[in-house]
N, C-alpha and C. Protein backbone atom coordinates (compact mmCIF):
# COMPACT_ATOMS: atom_id res chain seq x y z
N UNK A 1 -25.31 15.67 23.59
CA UNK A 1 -23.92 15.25 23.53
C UNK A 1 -23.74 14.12 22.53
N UNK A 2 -24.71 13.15 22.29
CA UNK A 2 -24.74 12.07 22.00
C UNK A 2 -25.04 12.77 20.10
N UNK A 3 -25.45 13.46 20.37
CA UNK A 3 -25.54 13.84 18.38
C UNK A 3 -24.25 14.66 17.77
N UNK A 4 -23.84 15.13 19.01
CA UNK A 4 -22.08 15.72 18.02
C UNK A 4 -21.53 15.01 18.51
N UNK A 5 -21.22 13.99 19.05
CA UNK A 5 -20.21 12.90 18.99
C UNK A 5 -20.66 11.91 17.28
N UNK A 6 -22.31 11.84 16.81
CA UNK A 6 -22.42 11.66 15.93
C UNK A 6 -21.94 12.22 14.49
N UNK A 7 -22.08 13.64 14.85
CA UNK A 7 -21.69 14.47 13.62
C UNK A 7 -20.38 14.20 13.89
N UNK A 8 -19.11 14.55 14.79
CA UNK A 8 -17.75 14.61 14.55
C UNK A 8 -17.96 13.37 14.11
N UNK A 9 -18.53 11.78 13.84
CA UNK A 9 -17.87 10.77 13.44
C UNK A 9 -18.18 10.77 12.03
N UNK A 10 -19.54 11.24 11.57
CA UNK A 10 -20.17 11.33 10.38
C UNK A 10 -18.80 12.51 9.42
N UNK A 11 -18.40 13.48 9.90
CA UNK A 11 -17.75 14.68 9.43
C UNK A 11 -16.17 13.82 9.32
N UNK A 12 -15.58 13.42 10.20
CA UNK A 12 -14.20 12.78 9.88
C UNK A 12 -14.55 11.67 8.62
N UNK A 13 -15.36 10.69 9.33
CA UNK A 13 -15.50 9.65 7.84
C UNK A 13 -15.65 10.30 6.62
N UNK A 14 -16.46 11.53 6.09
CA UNK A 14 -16.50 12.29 5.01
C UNK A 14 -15.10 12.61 4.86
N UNK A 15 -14.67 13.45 5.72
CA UNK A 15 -13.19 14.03 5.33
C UNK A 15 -11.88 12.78 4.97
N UNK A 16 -12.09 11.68 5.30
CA UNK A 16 -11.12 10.64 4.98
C UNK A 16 -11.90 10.16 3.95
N UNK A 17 -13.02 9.92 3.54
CA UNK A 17 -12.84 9.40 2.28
C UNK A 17 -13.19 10.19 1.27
N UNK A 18 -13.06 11.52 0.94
CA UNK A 18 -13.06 12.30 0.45
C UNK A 18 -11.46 12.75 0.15
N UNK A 19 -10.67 12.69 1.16
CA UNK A 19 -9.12 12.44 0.96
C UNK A 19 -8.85 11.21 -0.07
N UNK A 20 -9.15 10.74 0.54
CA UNK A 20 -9.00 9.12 -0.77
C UNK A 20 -9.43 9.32 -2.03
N UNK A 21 -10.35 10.04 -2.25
CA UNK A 21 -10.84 10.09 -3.55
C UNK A 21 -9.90 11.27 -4.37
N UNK A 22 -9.42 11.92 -3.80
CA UNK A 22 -8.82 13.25 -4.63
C UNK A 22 -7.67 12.67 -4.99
N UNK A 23 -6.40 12.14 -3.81
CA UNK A 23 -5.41 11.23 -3.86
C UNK A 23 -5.54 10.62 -5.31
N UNK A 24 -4.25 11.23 -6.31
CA UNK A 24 -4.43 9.98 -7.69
C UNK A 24 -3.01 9.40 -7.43
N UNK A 25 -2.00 8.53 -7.59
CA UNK A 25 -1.43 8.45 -8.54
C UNK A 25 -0.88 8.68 -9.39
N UNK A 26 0.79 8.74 -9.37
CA UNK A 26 1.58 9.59 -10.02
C UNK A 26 1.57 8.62 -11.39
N UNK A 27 1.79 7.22 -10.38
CA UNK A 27 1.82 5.96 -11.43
C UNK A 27 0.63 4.87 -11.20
N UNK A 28 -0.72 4.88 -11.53
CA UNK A 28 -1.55 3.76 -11.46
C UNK A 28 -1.48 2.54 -11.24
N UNK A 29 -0.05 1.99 -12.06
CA UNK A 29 -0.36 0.95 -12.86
C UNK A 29 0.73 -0.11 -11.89
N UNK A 30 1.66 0.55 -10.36
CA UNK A 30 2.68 -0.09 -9.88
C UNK A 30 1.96 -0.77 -8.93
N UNK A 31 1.23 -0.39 -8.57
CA UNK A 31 0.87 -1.83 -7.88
C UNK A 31 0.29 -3.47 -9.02
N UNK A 32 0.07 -2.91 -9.93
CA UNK A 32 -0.56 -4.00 -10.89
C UNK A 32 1.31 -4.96 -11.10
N UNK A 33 2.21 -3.95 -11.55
CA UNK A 33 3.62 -4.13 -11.84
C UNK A 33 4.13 -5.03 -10.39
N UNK A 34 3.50 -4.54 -9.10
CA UNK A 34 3.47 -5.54 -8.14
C UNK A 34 3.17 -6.27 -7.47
N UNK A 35 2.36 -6.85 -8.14
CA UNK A 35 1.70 -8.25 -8.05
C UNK A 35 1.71 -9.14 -8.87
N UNK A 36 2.23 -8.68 -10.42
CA UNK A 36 2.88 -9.78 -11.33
C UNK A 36 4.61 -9.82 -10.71
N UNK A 37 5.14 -9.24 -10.52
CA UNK A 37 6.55 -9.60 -9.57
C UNK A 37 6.57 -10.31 -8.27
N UNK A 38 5.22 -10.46 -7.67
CA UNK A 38 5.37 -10.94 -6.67
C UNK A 38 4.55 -12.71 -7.04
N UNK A 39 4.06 -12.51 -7.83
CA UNK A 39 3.62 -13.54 -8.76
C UNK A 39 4.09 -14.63 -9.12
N UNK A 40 5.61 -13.77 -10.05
CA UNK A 40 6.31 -14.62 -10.59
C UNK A 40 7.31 -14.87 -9.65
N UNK A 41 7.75 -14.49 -8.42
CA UNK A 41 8.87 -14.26 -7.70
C UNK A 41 8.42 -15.20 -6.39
N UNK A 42 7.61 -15.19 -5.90
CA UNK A 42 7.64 -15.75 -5.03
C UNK A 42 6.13 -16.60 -4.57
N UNK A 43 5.58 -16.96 -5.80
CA UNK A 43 4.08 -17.35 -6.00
C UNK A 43 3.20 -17.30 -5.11
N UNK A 44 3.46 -15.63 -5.41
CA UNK A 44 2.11 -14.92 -4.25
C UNK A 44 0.85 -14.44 -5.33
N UNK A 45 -0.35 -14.68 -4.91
CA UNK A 45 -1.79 -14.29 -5.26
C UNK A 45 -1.90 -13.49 -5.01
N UNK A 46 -1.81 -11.75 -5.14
CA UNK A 46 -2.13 -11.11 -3.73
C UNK A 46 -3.83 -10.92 -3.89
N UNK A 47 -3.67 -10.83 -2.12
CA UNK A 47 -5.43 -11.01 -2.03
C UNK A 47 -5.86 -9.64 -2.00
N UNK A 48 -5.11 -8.76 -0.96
CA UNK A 48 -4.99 -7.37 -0.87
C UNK A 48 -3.82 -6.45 -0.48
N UNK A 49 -3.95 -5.29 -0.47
CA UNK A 49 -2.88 -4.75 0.03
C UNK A 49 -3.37 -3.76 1.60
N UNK A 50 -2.17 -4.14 2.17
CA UNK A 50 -2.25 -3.87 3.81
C UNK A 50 -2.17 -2.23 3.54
N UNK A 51 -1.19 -1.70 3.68
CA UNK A 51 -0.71 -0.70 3.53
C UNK A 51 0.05 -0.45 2.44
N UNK A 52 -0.56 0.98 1.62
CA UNK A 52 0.50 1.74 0.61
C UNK A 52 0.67 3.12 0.48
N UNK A 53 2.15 3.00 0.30
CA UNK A 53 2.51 4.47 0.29
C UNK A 53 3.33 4.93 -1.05
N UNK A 54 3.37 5.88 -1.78
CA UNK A 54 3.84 6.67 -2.40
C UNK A 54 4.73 8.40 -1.94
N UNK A 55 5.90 8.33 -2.27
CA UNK A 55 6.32 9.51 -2.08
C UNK A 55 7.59 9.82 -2.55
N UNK A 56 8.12 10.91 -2.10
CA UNK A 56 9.74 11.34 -2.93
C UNK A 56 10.59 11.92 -1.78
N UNK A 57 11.92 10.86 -2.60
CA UNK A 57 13.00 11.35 -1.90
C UNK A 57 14.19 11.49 -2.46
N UNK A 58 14.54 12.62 -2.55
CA UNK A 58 16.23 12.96 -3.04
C UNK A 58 15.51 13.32 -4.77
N UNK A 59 13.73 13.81 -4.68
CA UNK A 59 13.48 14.28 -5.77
C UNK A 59 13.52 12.72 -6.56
N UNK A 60 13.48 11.81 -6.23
CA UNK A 60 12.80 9.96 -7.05
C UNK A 60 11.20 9.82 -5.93
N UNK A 61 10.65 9.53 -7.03
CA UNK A 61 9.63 8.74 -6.60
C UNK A 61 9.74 7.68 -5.47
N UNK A 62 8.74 7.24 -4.75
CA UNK A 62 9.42 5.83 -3.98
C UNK A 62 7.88 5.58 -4.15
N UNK A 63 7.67 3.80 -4.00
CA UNK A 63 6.51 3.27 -3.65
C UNK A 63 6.84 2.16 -2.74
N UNK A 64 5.97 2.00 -1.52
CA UNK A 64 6.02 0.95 -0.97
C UNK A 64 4.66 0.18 0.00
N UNK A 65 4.80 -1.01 -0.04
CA UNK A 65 3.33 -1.94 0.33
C UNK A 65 3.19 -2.81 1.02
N UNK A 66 2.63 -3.23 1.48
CA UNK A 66 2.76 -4.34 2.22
C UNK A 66 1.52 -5.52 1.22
N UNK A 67 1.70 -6.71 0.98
CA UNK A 67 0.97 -7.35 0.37
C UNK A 67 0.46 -8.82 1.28
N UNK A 68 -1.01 -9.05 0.67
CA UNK A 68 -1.40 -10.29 1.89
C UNK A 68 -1.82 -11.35 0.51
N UNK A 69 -0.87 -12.14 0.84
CA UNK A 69 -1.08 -13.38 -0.43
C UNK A 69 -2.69 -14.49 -0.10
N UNK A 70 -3.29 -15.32 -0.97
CA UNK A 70 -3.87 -15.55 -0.97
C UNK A 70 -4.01 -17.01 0.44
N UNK A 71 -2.38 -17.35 0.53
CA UNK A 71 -2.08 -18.37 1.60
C UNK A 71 -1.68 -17.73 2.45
N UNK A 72 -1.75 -16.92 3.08
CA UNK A 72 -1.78 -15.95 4.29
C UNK A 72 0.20 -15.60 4.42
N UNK A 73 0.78 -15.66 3.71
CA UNK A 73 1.37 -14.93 3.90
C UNK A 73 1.94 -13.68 3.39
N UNK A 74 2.65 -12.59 4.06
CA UNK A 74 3.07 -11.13 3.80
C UNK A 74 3.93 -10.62 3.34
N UNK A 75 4.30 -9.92 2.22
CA UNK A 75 5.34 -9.26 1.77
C UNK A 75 5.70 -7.60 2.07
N UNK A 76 6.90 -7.47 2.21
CA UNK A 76 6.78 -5.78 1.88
C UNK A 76 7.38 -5.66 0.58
N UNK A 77 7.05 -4.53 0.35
CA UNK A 77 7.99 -4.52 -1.34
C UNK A 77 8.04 -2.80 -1.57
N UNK A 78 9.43 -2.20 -1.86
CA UNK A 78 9.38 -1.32 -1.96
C UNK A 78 10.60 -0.86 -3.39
N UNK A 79 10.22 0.11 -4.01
CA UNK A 79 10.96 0.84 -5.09
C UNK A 79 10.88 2.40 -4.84
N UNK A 80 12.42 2.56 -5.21
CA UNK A 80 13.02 3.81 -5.76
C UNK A 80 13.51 3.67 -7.03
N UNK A 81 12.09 4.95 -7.91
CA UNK A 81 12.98 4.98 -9.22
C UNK A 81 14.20 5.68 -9.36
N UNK A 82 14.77 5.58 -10.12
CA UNK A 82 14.90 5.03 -11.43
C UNK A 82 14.75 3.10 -11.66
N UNK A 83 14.93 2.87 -10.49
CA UNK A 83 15.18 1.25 -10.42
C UNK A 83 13.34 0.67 -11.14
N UNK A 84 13.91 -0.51 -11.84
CA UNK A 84 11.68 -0.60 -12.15
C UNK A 84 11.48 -2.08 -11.38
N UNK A 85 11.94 -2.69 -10.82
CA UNK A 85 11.65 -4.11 -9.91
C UNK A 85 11.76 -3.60 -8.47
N UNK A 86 11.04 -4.21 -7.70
CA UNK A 86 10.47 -3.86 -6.56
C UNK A 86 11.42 -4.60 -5.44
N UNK A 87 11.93 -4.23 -4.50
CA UNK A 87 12.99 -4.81 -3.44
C UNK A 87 11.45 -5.58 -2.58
N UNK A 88 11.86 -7.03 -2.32
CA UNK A 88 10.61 -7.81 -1.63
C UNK A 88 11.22 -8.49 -0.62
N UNK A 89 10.26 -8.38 0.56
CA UNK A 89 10.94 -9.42 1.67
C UNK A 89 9.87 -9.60 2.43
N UNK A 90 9.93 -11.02 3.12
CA UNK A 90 9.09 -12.19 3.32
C UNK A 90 8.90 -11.52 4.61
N UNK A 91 7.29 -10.78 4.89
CA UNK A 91 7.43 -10.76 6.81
C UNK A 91 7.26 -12.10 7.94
N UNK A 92 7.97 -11.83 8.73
CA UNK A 92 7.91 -13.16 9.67
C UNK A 92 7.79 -12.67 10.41
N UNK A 93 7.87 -13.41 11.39
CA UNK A 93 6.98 -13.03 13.34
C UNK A 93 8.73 -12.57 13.81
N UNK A 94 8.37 -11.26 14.33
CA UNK A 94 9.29 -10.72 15.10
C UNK A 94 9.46 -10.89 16.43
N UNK A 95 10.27 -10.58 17.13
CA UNK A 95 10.62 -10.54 18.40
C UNK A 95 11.22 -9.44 18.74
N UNK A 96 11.02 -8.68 19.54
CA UNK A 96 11.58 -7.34 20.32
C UNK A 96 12.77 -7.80 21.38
């Protein structure tokens, strides 16, 4: 039991990063485009990115991210082209 609980974990990790690798990029270069905007905009470092997504709607591209600045705080930032600057907003601690 204990060796196909191994293989299903060995076989998913292959299949996800094997997904990742095929995954290109319609546009490479927008996250680079967002991190000099977030740079100059709100003097964020980014250290990494949390989450990103790419996709289409109404037939436009969309990109959107979440960014972790080098002083711990978070941005989201998202674009629909045709537009080329990224809509950004500061995450803060929510409340339900």
């Amino acid at each position: 039991m204990i060796g196909f609980a191994r293989a299903w974990t060995v076989a998913a990790a292959l299949a996800f990063s094997t997904g990742a690798v095929l995954a290109q990029s319609s546009d490479p270069a927008w996250l680079d485009r967002l991190s000099m905007q977030l740079a100059v905009e709100q003097d964020c470092a980014v250290e990494y990115y949390v989450n990103i997504d790419e996709g289409e709607l109404g037939g436009r591209k969309t990109f959107e991210a979440r960014a972790q600045c080098r002083d711990g705080r978070q941005f989201d930032a998202s674009l629909t082209e045709p537009d080329t600057e990224f809509t950004i907003k500061e995450c803060s601690v929510q409340v339900c």
